[in-house]
PDB file of N, CA and C in Angstrom:
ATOM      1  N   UNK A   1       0.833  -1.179   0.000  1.00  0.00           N
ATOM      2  CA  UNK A   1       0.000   0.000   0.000  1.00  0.00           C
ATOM      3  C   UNK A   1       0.885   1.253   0.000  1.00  0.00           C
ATOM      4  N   UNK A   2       1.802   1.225   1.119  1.00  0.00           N
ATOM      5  CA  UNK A   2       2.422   2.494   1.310  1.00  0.00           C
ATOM      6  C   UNK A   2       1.496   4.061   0.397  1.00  0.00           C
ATOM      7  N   UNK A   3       0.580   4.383   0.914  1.00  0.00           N
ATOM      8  CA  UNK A   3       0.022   5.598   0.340  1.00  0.00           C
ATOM      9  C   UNK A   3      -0.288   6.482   1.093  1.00  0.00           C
ATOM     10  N   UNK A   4       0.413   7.942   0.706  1.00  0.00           N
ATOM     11  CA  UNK A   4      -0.297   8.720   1.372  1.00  0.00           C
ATOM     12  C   UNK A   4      -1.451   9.211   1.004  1.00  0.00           C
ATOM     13  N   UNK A   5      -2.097   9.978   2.215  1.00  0.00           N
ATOM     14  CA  UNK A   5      -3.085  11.301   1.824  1.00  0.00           C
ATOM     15  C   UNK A   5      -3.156  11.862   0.973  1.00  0.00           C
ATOM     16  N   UNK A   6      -1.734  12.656   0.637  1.00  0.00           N
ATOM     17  CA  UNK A   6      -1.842  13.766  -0.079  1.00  0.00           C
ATOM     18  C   UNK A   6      -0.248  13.976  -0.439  1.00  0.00           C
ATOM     19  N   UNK A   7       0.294  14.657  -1.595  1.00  0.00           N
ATOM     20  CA  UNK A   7       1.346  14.824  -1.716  1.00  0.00           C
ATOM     21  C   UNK A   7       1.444  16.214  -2.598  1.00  0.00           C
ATOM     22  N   UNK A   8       2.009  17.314  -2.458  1.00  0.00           N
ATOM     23  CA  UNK A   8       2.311  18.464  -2.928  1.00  0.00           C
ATOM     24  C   UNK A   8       4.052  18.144  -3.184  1.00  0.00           C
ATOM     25  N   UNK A   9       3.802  18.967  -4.493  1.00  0.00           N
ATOM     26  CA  UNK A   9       5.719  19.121  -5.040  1.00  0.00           C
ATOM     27  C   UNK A   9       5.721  20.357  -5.663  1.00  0.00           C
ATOM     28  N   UNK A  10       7.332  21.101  -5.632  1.00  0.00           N
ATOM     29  CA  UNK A  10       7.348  22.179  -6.109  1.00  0.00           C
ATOM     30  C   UNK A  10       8.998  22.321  -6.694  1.00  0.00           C
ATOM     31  N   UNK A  11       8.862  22.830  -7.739  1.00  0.00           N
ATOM     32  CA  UNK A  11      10.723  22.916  -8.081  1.00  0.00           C
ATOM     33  C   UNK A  11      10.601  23.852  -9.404  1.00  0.00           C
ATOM     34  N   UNK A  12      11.866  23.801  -9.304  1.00  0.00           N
ATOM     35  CA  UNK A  12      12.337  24.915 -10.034  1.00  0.00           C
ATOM     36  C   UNK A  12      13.646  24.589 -10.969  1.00  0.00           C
ATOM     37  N   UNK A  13      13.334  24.761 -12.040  1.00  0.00           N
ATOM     38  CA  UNK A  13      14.448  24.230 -13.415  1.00  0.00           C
ATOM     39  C   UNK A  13      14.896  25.032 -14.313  1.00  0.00           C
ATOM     40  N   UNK A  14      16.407  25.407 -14.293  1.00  0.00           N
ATOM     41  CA  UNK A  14      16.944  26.351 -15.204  1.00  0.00           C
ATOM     42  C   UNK A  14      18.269  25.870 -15.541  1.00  0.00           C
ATOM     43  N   UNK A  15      18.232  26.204 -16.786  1.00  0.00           N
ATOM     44  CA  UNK A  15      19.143  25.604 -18.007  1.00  0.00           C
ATOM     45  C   UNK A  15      19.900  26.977 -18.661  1.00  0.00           C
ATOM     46  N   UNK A  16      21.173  27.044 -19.201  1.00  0.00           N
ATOM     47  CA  UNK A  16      21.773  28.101 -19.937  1.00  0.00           C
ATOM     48  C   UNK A  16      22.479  27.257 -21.188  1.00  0.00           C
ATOM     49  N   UNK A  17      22.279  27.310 -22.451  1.00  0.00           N
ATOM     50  CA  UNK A  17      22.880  26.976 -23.262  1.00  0.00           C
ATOM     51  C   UNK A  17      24.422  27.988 -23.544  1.00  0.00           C
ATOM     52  N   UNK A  18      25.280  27.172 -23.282  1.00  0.00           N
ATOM     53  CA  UNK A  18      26.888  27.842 -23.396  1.00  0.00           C
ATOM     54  C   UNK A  18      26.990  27.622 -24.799  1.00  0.00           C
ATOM     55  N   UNK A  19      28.320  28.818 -25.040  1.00  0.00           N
ATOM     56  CA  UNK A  19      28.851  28.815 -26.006  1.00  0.00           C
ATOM     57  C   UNK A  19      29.500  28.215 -27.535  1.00  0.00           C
ATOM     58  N   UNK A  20      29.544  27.203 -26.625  1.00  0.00           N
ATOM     59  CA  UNK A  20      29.834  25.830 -27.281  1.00  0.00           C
ATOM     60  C   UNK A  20      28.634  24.746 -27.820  1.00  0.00           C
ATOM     61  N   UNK A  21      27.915  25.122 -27.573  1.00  0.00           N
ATOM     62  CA  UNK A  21      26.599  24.727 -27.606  1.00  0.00           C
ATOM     63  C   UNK A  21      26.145  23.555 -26.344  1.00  0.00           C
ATOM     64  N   UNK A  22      26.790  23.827 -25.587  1.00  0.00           N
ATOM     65  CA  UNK A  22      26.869  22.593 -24.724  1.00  0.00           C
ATOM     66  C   UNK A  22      25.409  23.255 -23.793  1.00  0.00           C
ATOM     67  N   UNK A  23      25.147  22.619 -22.762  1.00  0.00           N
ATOM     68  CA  UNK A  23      24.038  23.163 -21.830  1.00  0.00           C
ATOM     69  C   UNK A  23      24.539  23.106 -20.201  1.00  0.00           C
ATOM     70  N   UNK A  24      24.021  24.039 -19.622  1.00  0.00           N
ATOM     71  CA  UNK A  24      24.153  23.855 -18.120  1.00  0.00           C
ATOM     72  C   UNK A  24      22.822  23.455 -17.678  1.00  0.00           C
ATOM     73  N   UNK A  25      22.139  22.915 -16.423  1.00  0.00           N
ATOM     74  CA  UNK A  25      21.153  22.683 -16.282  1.00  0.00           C
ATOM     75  C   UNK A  25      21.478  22.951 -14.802  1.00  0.00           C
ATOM     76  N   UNK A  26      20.348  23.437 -13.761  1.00  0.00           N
ATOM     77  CA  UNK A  26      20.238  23.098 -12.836  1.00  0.00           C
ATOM     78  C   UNK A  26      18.120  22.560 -12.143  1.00  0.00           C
ATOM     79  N   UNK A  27      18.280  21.430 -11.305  1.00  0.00           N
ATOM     80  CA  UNK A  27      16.817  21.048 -11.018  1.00  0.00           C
ATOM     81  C   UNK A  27      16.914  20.724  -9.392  1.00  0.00           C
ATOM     82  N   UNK A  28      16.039  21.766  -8.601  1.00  0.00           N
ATOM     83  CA  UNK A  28      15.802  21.466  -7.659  1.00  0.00           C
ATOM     84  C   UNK A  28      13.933  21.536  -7.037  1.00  0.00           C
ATOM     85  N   UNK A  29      13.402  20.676  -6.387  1.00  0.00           N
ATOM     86  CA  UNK A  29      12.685  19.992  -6.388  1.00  0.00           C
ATOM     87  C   UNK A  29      12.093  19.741  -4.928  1.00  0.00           C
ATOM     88  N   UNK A  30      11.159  20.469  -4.167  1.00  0.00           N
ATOM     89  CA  UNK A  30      10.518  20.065  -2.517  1.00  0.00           C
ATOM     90  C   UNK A  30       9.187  19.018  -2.510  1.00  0.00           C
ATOM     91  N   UNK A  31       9.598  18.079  -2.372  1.00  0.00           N
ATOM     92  CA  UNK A  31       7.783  17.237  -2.318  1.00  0.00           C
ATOM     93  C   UNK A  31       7.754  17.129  -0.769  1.00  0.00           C
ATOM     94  N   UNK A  32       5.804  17.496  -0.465  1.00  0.00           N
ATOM     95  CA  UNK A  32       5.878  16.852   1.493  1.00  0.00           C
ATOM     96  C   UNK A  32       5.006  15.835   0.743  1.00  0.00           C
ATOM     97  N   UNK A  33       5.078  14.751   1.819  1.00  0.00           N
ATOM     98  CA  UNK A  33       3.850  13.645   1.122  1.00  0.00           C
ATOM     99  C   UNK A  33       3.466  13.846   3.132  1.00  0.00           C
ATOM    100  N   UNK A  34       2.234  13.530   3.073  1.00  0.00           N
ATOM    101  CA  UNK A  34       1.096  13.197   4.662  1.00  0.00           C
ATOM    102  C   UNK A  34       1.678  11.881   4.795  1.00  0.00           C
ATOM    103  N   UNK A  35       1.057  11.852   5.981  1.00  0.00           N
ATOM    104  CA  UNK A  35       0.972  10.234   6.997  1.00  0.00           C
ATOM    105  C   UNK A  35       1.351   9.326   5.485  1.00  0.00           C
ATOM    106  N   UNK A  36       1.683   8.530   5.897  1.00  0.00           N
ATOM    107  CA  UNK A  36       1.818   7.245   4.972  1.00  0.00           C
ATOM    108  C   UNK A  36       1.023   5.760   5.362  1.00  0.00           C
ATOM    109  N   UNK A  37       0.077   5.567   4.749  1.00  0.00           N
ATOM    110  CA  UNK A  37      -0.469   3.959   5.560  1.00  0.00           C
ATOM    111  C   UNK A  37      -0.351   3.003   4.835  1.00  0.00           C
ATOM    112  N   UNK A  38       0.430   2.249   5.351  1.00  0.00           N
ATOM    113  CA  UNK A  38       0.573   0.962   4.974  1.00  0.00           C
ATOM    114  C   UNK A  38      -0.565  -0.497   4.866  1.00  0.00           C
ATOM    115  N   UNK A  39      -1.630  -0.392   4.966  1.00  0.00           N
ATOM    116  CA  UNK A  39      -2.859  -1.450   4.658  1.00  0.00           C
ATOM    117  C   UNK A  39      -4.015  -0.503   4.418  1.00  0.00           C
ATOM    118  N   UNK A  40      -4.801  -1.453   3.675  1.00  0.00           N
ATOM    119  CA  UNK A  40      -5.901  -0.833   2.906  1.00  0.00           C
ATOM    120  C   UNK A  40      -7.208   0.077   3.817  1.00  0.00           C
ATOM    121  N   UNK A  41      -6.609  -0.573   4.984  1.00  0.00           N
ATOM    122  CA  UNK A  41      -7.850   0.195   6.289  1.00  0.00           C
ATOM    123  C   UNK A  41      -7.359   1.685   6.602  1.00  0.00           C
ATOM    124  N   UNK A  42      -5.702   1.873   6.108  1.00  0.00           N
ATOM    125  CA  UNK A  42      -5.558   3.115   6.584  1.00  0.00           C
ATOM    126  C   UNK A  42      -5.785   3.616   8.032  1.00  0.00           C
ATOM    127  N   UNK A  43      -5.227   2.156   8.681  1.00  0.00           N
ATOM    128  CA  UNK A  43      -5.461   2.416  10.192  1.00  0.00           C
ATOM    129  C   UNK A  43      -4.060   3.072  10.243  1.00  0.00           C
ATOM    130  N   UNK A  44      -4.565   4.384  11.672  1.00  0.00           N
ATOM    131  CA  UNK A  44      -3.652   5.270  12.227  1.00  0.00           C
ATOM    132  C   UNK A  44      -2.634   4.345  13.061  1.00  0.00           C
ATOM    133  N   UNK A  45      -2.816   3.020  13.365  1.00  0.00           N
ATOM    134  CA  UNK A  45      -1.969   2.732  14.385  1.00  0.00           C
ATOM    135  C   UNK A  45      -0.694   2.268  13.714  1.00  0.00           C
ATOM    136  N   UNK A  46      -0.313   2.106  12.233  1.00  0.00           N
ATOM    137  CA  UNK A  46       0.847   1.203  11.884  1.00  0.00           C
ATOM    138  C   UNK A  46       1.070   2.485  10.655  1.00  0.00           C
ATOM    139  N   UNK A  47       0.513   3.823  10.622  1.00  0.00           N
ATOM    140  CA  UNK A  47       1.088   4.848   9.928  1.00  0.00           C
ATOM    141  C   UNK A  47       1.949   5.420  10.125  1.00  0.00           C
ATOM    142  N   UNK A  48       3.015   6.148   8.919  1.00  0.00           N
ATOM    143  CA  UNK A  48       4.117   6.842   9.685  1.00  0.00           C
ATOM    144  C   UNK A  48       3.725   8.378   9.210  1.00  0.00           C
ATOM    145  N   UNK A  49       4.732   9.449   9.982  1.00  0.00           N
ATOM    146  CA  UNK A  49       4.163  10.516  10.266  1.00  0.00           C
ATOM    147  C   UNK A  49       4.946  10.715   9.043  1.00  0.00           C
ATOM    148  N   UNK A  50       4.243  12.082   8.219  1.00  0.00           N
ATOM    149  CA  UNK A  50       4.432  12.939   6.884  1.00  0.00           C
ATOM    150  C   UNK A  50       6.064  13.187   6.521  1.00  0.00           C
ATOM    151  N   UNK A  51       6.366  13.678   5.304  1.00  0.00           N
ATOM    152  CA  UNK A  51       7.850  14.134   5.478  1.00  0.00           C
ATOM    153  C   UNK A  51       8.498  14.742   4.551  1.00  0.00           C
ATOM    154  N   UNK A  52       9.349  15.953   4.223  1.00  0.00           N
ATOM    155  CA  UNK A  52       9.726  16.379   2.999  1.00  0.00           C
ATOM    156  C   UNK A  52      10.688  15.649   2.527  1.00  0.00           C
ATOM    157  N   UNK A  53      10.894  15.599   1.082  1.00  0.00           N
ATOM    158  CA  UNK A  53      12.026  15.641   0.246  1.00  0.00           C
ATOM    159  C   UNK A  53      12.766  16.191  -0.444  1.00  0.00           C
ATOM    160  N   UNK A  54      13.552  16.689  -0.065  1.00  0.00           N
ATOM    161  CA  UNK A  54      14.695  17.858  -1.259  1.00  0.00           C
ATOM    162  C   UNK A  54      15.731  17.173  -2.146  1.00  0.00           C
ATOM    163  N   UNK A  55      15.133  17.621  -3.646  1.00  0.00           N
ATOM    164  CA  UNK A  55      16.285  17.096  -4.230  1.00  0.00           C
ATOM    165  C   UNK A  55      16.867  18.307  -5.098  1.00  0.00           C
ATOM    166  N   UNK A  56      18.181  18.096  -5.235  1.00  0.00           N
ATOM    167  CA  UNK A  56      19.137  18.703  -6.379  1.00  0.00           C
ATOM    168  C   UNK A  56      19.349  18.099  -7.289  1.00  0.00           C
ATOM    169  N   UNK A  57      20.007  18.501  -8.217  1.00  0.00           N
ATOM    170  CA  UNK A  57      20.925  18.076  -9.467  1.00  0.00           C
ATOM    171  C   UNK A  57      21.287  19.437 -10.263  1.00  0.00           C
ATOM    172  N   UNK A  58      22.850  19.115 -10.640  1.00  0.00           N
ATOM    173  CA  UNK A  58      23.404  19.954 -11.650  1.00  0.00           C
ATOM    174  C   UNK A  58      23.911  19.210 -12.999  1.00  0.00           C
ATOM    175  N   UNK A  59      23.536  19.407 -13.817  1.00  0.00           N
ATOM    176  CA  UNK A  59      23.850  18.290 -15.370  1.00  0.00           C
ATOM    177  C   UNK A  59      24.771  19.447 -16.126  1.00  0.00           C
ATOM    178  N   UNK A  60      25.239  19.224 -17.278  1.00  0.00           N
ATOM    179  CA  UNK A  60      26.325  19.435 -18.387  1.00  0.00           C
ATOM    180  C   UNK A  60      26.240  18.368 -19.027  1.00  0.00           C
ATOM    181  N   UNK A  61      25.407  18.952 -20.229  1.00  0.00           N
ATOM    182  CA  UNK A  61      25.379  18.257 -21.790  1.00  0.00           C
ATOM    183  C   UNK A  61      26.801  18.682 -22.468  1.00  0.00           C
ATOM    184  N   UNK A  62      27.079  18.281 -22.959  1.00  0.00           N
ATOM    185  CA  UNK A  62      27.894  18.225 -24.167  1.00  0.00           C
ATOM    186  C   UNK A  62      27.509  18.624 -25.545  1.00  0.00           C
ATOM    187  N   UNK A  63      28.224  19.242 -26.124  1.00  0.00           N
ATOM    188  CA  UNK A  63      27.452  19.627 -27.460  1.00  0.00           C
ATOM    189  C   UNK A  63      27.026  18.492 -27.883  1.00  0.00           C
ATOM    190  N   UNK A  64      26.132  18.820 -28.836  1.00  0.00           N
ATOM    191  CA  UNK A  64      24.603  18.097 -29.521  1.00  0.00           C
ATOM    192  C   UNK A  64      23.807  17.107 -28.385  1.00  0.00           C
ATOM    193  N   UNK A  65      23.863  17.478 -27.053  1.00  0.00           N
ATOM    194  CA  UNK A  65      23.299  16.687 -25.912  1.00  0.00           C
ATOM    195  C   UNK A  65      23.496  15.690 -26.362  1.00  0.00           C
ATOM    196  N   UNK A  66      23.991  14.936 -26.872  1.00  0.00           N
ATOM    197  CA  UNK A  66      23.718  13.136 -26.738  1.00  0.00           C
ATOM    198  C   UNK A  66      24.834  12.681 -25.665  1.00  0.00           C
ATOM    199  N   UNK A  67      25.871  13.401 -24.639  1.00  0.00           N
ATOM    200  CA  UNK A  67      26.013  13.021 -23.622  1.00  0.00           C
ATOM    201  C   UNK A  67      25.604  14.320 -22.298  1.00  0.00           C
ATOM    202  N   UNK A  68      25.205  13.393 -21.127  1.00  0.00           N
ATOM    203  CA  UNK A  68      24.890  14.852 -20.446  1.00  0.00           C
ATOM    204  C   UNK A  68      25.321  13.821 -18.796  1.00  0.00           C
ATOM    205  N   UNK A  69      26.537  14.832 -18.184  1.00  0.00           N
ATOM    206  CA  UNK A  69      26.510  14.551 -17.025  1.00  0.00           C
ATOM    207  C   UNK A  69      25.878  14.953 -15.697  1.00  0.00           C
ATOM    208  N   UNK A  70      25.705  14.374 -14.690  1.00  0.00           N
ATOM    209  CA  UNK A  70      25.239  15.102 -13.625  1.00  0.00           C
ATOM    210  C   UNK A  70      25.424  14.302 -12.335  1.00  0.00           C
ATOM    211  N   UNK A  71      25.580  15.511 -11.348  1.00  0.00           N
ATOM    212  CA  UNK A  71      25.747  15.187 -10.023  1.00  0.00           C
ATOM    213  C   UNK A  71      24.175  15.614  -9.056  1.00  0.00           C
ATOM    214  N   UNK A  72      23.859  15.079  -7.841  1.00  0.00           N
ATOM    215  CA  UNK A  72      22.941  14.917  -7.806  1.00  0.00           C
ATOM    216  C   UNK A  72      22.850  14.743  -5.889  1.00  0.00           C
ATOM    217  N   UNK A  73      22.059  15.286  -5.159  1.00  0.00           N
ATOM    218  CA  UNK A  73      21.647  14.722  -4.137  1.00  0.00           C
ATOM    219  C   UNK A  73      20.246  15.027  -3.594  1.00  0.00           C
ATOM    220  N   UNK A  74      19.837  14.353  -2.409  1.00  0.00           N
ATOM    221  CA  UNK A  74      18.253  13.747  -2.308  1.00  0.00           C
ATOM    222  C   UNK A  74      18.561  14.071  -0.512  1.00  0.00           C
ATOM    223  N   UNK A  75      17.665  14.622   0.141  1.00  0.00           N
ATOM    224  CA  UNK A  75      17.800  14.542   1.471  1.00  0.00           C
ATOM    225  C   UNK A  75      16.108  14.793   2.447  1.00  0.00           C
ATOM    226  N   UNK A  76      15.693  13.747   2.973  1.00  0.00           N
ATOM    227  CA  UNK A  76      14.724  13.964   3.235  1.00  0.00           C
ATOM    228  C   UNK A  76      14.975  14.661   4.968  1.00  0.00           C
ATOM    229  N   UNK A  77      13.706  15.364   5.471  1.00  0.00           N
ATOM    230  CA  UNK A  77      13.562  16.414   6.767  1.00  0.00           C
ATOM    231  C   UNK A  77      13.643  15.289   7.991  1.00  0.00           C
ATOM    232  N   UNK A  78      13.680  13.866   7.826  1.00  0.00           N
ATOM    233  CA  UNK A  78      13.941  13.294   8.993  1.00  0.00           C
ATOM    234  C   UNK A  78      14.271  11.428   8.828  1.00  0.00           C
ATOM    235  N   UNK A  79      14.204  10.983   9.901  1.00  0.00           N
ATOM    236  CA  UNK A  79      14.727   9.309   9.467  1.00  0.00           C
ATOM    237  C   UNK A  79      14.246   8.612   9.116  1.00  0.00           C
ATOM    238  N   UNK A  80      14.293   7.757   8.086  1.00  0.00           N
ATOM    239  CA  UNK A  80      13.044   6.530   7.694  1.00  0.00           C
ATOM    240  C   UNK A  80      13.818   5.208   8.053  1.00  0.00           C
ATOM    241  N   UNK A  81      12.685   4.103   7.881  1.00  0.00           N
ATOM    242  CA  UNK A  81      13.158   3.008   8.381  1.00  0.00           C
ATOM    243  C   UNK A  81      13.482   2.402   6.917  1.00  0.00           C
ATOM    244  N   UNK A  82      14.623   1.693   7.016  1.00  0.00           N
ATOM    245  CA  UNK A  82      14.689   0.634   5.682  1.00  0.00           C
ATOM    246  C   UNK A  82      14.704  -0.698   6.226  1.00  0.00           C
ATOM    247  N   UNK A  83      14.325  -1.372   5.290  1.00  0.00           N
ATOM    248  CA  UNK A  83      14.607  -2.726   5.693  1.00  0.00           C
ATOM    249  C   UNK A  83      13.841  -3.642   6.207  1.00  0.00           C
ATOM    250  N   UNK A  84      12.084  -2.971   6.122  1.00  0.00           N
ATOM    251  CA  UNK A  84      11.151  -3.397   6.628  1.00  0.00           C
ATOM    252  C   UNK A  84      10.856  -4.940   6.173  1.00  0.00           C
ATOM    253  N   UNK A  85      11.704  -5.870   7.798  1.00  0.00           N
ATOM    254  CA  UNK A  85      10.661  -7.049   7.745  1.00  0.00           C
ATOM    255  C   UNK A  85      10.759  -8.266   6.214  1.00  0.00           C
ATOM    256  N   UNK A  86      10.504  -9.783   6.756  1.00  0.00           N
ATOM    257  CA  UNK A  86      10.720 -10.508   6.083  1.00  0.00           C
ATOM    258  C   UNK A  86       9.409 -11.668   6.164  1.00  0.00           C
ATOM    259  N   UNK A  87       8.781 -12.031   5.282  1.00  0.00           N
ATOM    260  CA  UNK A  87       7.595 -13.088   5.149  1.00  0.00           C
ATOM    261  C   UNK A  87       8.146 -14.544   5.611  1.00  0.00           C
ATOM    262  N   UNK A  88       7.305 -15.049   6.293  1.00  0.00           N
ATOM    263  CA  UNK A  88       7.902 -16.118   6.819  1.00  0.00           C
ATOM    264  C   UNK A  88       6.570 -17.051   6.836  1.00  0.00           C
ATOM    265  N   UNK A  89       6.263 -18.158   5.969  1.00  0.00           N
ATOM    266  CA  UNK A  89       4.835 -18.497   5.582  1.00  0.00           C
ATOM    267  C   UNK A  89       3.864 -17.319   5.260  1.00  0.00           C
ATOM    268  N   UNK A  90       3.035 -17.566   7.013  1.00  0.00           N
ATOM    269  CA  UNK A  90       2.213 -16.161   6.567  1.00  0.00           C
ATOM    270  C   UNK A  90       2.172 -15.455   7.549  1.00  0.00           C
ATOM    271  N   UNK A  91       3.533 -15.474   8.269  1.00  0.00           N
ATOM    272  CA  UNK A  91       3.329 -14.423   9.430  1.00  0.00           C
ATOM    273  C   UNK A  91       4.870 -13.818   8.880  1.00  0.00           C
ATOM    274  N   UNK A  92       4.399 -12.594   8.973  1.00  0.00           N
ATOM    275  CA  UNK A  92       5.229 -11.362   8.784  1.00  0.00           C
ATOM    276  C   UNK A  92       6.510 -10.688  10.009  1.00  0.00           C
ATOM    277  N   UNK A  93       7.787 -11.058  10.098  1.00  0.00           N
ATOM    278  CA  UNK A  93       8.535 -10.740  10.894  1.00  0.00           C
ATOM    279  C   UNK A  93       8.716  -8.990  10.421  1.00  0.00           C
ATOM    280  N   UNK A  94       8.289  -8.310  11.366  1.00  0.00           N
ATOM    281  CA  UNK A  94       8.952  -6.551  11.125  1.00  0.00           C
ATOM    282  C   UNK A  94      10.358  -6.537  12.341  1.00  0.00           C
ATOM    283  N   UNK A  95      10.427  -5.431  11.515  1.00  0.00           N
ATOM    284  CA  UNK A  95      12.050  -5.248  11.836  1.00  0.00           C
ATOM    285  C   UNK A  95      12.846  -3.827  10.976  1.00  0.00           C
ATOM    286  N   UNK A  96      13.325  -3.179  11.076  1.00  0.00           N
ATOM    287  CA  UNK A  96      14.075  -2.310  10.148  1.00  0.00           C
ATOM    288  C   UNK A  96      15.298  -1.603  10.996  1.00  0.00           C
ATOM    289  N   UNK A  97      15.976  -0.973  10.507  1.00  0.00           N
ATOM    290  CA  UNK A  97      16.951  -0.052  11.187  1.00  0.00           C
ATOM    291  C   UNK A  97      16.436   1.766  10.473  1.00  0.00           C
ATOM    292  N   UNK A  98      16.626   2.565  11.919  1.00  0.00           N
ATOM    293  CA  UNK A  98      16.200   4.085  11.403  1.00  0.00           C
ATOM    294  C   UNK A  98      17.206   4.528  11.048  1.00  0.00           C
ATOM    295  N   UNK A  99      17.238   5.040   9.586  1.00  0.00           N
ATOM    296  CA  UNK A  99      19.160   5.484   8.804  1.00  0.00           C
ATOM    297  C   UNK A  99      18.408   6.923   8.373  1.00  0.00           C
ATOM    298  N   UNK A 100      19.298   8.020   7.995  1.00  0.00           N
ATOM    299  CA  UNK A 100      18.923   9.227   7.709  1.00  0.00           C
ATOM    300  C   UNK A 100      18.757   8.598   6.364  1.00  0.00           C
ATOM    301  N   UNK A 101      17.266  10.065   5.781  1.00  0.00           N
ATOM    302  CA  UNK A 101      17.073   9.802   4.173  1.00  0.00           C
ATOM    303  C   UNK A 101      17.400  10.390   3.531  1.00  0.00           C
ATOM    304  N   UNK A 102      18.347  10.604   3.018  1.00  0.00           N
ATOM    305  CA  UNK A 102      19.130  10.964   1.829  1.00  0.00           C
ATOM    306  C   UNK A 102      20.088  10.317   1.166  1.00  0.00           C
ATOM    307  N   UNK A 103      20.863  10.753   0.284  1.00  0.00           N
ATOM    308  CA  UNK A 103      22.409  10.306  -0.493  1.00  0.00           C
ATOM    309  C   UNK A 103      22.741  11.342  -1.604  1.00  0.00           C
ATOM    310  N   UNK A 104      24.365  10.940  -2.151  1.00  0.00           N
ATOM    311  CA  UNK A 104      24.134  11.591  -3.101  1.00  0.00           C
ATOM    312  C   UNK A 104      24.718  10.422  -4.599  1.00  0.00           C
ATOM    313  N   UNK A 105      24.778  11.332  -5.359  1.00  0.00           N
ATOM    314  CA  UNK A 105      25.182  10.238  -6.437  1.00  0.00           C
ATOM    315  C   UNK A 105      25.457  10.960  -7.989  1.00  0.00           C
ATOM    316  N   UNK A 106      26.354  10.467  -8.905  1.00  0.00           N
ATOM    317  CA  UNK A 106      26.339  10.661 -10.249  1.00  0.00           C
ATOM    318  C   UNK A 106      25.796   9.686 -11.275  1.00  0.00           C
ATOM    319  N   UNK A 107      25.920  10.403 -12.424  1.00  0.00           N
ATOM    320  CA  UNK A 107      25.021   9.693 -13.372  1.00  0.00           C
ATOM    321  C   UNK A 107      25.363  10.350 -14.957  1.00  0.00           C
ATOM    322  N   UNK A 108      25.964   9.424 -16.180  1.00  0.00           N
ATOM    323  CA  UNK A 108      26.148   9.857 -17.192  1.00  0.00           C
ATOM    324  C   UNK A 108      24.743   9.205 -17.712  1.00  0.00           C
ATOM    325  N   UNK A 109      24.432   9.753 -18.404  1.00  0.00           N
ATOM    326  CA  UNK A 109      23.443   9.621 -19.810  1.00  0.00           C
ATOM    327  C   UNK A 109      24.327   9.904 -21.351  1.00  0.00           C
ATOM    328  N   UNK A 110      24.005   8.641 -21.938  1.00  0.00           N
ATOM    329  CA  UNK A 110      24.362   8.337 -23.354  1.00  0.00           C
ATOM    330  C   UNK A 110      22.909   8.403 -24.318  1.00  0.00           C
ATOM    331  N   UNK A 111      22.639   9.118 -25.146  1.00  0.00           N
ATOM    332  CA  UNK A 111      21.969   9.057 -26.026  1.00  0.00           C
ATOM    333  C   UNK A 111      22.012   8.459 -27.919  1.00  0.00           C
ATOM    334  N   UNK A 112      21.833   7.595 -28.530  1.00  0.00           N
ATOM    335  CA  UNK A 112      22.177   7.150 -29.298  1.00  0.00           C
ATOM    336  C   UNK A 112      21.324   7.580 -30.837  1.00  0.00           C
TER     337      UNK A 112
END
């Protein structure tokens, strides 16, 4: 299920084509999502509380964009659990560890 209520996002994207014809890009990005419930009853007792997400990225195309690099990070306003739990017949072992939510990371794109 994992669904929230409601989810609002907002960002903002600006690009400069350089000289070379190459491109700069920058994309940054706020989503809050509400409570989150995990079964279809949307019972309050096994929901988790709301939470933002901020993301960045800065890219550099290359002339004729068919390569474009970028660096990139993601940081959410508080801790989530990963690692939720393992099926065992039909009873469900929970379990997770609370790790901060974010990272960061790169990423080439090849276009052909």
């Amino acid at each position: 299920m994992k669904a929230p209520e409601w989810t609002v996002t907002t960002s903002v994207d600006l690009s400069h084509e350089l000289a070379d014809a190459s491109e700069a890009a920058f994309r940054l990005d706020y989503t809050v999502y509400s409570r989150i419930f995990h079964d279809v009853a949307n019972s309050p007792i096994i929901a988790d509380d709301g939470y933002g997400l901020l993301n960045a990225r800065l890219s550099y195309a290359l002339p004729g964009k068919r390569v474009i690099l970028s660096v990139f990070r993601h940081q959410a306003d508080q801790h989530l659990v990963c690692g939720i739990g393992q099926r065992v017949g039909r009873i469900r072992a929970g379990g997770g560890k609370l790790r901060p939510a974010g990272g960061m990371g790169v990423s080439a794109d090849f276009r052909f």
